[in-house]
N, C-alpha and C. Protein backbone atom coordinates (compact mmCIF):
# COMPACT_ATOMS: atom_id res chain seq x y z
N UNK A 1 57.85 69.98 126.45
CA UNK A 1 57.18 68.79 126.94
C UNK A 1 56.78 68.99 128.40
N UNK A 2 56.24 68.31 128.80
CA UNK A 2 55.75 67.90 130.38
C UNK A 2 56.76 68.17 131.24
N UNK A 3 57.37 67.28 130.98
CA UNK A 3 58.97 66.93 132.11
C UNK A 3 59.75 68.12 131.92
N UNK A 4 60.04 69.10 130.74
CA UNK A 4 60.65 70.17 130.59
C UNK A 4 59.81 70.86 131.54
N UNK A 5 58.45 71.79 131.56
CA UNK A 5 57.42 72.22 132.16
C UNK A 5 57.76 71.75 133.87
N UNK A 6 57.47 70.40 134.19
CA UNK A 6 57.81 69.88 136.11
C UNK A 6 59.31 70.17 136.11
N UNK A 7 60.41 70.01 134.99
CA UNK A 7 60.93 70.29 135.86
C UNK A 7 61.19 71.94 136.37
N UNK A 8 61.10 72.99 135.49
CA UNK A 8 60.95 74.20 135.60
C UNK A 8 60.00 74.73 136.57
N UNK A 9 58.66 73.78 137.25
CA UNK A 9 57.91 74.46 138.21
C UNK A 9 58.85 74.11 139.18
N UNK A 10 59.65 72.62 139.41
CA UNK A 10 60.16 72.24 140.31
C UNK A 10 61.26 73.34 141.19
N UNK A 11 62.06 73.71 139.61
CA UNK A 11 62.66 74.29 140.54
C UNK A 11 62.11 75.88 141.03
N UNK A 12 61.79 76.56 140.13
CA UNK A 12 60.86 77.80 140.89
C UNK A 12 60.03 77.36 142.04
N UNK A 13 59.78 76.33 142.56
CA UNK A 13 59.49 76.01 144.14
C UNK A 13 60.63 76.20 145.06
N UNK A 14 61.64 75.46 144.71
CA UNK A 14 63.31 75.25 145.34
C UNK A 14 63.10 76.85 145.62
N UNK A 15 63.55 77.49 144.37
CA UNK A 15 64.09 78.99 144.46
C UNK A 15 63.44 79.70 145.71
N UNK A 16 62.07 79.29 145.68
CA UNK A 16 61.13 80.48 146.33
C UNK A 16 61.39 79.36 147.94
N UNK A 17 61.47 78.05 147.90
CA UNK A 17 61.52 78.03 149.49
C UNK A 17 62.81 78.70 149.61
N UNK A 18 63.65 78.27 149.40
CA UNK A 18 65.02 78.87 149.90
C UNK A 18 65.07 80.62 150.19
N UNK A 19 64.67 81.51 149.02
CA UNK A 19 64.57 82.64 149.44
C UNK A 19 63.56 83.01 150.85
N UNK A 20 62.53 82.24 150.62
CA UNK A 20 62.10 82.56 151.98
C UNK A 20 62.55 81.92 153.25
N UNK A 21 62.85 80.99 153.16
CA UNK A 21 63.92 80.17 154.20
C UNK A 21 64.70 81.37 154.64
N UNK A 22 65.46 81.59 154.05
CA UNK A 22 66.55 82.68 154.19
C UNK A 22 65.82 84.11 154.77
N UNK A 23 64.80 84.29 154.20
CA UNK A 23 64.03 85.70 154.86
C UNK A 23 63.83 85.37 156.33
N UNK A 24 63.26 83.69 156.45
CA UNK A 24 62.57 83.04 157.98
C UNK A 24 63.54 83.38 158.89
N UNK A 25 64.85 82.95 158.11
CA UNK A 25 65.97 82.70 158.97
C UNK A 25 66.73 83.32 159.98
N UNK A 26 66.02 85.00 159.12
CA UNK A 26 66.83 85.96 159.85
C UNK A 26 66.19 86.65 160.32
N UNK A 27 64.62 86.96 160.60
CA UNK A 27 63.61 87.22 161.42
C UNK A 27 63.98 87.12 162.60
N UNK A 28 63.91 85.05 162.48
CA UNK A 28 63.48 84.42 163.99
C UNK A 28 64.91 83.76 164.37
N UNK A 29 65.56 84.22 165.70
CA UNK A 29 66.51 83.42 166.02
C UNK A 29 65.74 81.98 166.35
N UNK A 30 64.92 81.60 166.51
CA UNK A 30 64.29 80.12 167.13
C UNK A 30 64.26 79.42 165.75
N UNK A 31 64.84 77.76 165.62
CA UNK A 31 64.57 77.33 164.14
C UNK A 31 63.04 76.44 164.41
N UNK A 32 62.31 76.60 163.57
CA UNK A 32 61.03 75.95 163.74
C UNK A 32 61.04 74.86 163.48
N UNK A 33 60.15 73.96 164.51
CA UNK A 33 60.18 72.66 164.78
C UNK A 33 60.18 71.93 162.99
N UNK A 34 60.77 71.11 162.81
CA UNK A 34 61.52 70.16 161.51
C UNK A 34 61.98 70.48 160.53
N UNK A 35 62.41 71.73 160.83
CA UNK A 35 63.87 72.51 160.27
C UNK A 35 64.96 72.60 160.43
N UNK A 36 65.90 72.45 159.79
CA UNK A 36 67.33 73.07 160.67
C UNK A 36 67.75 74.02 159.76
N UNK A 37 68.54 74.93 160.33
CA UNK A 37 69.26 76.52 159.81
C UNK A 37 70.99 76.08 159.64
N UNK A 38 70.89 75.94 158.12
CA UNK A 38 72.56 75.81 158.09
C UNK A 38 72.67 77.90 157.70
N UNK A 39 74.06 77.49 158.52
CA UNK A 39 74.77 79.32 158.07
C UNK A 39 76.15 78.84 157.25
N UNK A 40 76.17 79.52 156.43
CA UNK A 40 77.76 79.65 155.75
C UNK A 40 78.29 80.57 156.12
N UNK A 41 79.87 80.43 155.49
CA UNK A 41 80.90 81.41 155.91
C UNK A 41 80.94 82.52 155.73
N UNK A 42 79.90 82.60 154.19
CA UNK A 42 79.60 84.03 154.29
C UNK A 42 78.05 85.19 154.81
N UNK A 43 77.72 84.09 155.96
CA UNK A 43 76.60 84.54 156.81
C UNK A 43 75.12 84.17 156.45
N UNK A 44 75.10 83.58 154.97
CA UNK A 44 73.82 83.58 154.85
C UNK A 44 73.47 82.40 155.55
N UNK A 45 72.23 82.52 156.29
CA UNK A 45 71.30 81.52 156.64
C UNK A 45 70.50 80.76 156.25
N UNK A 46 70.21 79.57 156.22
CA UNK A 46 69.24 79.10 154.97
C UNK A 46 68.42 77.63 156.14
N UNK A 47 67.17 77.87 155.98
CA UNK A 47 66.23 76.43 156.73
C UNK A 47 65.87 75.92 155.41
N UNK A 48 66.03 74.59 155.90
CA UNK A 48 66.09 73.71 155.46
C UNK A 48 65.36 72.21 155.90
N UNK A 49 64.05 72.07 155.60
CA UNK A 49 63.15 70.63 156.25
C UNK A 49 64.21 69.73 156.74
N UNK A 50 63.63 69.02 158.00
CA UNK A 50 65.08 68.19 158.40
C UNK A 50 64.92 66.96 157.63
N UNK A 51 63.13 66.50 156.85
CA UNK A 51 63.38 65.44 156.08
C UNK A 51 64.50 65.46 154.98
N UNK A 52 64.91 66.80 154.71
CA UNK A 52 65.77 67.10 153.18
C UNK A 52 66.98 67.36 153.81
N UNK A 53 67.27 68.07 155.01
CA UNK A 53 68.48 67.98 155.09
C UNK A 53 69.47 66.56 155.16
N UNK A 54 68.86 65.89 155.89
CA UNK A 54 69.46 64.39 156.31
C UNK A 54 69.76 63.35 154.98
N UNK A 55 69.88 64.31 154.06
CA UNK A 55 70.03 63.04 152.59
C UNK A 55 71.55 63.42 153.06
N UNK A 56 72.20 64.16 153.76
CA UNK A 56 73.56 64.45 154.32
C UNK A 56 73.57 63.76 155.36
N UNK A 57 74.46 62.64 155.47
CA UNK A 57 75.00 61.91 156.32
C UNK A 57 75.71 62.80 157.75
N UNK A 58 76.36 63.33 157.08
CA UNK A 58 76.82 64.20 158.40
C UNK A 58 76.16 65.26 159.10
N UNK A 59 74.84 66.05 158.36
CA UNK A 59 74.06 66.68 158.82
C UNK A 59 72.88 65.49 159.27
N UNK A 60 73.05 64.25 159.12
CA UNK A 60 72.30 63.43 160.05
C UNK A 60 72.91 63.12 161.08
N UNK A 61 73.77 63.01 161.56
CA UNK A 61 74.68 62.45 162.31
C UNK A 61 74.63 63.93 163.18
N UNK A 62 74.94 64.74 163.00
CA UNK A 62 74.80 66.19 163.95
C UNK A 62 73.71 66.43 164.78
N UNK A 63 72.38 65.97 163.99
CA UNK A 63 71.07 66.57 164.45
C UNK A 63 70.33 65.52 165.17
N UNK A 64 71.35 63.92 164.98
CA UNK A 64 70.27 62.70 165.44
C UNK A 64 70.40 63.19 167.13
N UNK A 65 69.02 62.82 167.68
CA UNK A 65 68.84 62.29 168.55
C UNK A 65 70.15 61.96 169.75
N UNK A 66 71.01 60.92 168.91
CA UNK A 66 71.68 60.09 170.12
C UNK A 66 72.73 60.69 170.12
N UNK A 67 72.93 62.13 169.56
CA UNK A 67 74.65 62.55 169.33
C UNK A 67 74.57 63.66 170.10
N UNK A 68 75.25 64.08 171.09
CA UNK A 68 75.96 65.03 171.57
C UNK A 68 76.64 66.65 171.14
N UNK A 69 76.12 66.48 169.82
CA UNK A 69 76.86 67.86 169.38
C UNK A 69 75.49 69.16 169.60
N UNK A 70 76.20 70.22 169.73
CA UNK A 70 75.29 71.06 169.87
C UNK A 70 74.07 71.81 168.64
N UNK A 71 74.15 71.38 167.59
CA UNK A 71 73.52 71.29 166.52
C UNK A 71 72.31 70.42 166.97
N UNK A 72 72.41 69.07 167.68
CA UNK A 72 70.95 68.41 167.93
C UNK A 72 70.19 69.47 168.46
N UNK A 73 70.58 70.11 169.75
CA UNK A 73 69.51 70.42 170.65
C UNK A 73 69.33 71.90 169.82
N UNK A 74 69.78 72.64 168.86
CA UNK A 74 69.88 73.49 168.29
C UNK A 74 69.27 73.47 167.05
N UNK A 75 69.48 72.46 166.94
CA UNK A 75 69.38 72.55 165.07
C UNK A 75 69.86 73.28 163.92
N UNK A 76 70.91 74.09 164.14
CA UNK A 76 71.82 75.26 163.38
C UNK A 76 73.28 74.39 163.60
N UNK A 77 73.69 74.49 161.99
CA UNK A 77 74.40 73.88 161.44
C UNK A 77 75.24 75.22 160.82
N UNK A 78 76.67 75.23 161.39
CA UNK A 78 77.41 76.51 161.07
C UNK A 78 78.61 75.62 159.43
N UNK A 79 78.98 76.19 158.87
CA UNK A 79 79.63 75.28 157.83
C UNK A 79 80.60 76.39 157.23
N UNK A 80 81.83 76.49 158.48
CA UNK A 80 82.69 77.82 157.97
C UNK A 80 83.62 77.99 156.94
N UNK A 81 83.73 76.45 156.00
CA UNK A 81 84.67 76.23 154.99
C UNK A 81 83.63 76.46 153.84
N UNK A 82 82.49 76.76 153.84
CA UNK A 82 81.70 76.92 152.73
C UNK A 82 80.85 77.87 152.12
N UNK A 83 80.33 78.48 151.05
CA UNK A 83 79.98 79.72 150.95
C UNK A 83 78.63 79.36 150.22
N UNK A 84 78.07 80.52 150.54
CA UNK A 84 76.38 80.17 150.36
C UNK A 84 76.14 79.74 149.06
N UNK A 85 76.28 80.06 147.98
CA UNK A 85 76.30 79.68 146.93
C UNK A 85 75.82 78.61 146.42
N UNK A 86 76.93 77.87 147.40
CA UNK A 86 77.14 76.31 147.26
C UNK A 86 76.44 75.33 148.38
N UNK A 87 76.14 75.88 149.35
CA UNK A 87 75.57 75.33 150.49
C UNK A 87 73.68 75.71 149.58
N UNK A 88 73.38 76.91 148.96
CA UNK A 88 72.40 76.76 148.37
C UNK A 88 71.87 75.52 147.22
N UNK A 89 73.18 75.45 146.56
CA UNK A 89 73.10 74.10 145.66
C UNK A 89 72.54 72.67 145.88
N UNK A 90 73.22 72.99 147.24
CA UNK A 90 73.44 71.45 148.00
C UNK A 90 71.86 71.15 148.62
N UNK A 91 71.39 72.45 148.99
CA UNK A 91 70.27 71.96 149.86
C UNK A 91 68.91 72.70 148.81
N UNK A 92 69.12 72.66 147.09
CA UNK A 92 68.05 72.75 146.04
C UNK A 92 68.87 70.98 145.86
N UNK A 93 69.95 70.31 145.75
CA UNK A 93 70.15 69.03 146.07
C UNK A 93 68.99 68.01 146.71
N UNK A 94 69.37 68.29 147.94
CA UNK A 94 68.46 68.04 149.03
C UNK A 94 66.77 67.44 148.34
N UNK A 95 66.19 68.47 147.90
CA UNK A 95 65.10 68.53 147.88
C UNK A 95 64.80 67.47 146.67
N UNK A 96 65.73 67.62 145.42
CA UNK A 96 65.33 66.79 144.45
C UNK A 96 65.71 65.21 145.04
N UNK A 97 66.92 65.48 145.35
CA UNK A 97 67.05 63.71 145.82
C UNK A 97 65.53 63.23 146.72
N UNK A 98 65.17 64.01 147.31
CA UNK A 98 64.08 63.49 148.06
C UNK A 98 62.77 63.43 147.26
N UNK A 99 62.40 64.31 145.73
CA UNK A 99 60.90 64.38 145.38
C UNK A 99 61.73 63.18 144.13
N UNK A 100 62.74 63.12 144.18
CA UNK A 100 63.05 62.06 142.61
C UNK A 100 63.95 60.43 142.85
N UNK A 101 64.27 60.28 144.61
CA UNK A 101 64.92 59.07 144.56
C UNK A 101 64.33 58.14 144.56
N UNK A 102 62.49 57.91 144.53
CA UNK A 102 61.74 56.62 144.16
C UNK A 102 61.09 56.77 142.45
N UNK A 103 61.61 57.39 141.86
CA UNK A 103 60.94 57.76 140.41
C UNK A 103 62.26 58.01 139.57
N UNK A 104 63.15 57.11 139.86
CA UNK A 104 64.08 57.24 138.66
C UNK A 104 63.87 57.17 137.15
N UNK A 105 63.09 56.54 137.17
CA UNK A 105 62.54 56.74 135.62
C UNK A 105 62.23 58.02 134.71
N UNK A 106 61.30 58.93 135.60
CA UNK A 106 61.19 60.17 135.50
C UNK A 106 62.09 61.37 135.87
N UNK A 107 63.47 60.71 136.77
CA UNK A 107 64.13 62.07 137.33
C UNK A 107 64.30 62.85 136.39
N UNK A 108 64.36 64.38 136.30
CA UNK A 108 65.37 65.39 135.28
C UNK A 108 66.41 65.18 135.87
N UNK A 109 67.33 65.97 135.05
CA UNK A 109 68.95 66.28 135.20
C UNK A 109 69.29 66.73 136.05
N UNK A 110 69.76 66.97 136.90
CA UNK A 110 70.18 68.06 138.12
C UNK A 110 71.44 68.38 137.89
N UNK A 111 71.30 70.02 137.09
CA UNK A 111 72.17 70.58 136.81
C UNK A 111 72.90 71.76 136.91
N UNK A 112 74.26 71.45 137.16
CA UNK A 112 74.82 72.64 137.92
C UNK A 112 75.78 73.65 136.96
N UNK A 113 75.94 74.90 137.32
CA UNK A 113 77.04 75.66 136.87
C UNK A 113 78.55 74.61 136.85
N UNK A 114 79.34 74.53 135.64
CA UNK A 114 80.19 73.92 135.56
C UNK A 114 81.57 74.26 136.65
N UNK A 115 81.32 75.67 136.81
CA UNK A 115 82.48 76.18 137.37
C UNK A 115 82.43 76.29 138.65
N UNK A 116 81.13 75.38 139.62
CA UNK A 116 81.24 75.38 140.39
C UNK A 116 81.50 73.85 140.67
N UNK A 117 81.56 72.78 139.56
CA UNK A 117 81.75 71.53 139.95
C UNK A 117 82.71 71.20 140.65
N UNK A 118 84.06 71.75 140.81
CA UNK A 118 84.73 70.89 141.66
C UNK A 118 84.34 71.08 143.25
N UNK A 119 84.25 72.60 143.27
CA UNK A 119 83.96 73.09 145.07
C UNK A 119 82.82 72.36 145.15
N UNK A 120 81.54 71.96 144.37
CA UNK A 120 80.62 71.04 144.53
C UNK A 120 80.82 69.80 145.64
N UNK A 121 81.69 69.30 144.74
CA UNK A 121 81.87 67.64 144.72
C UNK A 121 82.71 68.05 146.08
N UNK A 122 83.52 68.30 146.65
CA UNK A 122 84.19 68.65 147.96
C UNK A 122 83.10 68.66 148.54
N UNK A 123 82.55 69.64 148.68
CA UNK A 123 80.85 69.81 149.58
C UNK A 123 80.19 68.47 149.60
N UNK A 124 79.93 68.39 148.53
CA UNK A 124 79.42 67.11 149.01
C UNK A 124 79.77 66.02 149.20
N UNK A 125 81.72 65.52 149.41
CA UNK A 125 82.15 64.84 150.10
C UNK A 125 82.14 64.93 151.66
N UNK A 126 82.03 66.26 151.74
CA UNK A 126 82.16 66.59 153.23
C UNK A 126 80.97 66.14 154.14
N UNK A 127 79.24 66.35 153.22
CA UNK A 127 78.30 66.37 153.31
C UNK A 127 77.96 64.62 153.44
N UNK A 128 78.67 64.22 153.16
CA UNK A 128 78.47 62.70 152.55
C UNK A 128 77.09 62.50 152.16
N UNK A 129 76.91 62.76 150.64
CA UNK A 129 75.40 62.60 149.75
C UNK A 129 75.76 62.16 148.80
């Protein structure tokens, strides 16, 4: 069907920003203006639009404006309890909550490896999403 079809282009978009995110990432130490660069524990780098990152409460709270942490004036978000994997999940997350939270009607499934559900759900308690 259709919706089988969008959602399969959908995510072969995800895939390909992120891999190149990750190529951007490690080029250019500078993060480009309305991006931010989360790194995991196990080094990978990944940009990430700051409209999509901020469906994370706490990666809003880091990067706003009125906060003091060094992530605002930076925009690199280090996350040493977490491994890329899963920080990749979170921010192919990211993107659907943002192209599917006014079209509930139409969302697909957003679906994950089972065996990563619990370290998931931690992440994204931490993440608050």
């Amino acid at each position: 069907s259709s919706r089988v079809l969008w959602t399969l282009a959908v995510t072969q978009l995800v895939r390909l920003f992120v891999s190149t995110a990750r190529e951007m990432s490690t080029t250019e130490n500078k993060v480009p203006e309305g991006y931010v660069k989360i790194i995991s524990k196990d080094g990978f780098e990944y940009l990430c639009s700051k409209d999509c990152a901020i469906v994370s409460k706490t990666i809003r709270n880091m990067i706003s404006g009125e906060s003091t942490f060094r992530e605002t004036e930076e925009r690199t978000i280090t996350l040493p309890d977490w491994d890329g994997h899963l920080i990749e999940t979170a921010i192919k997350y990211f993107h659907y909550k943002v192209r599917y939270d006014h079209e509930p009607e139409t969302r697909p499934e957003f679906k994950i490896d089972p065996e990563m559900g619990l370290q998931l759900m931690m992440l994204s308690n931490y993440l608050d999403c």
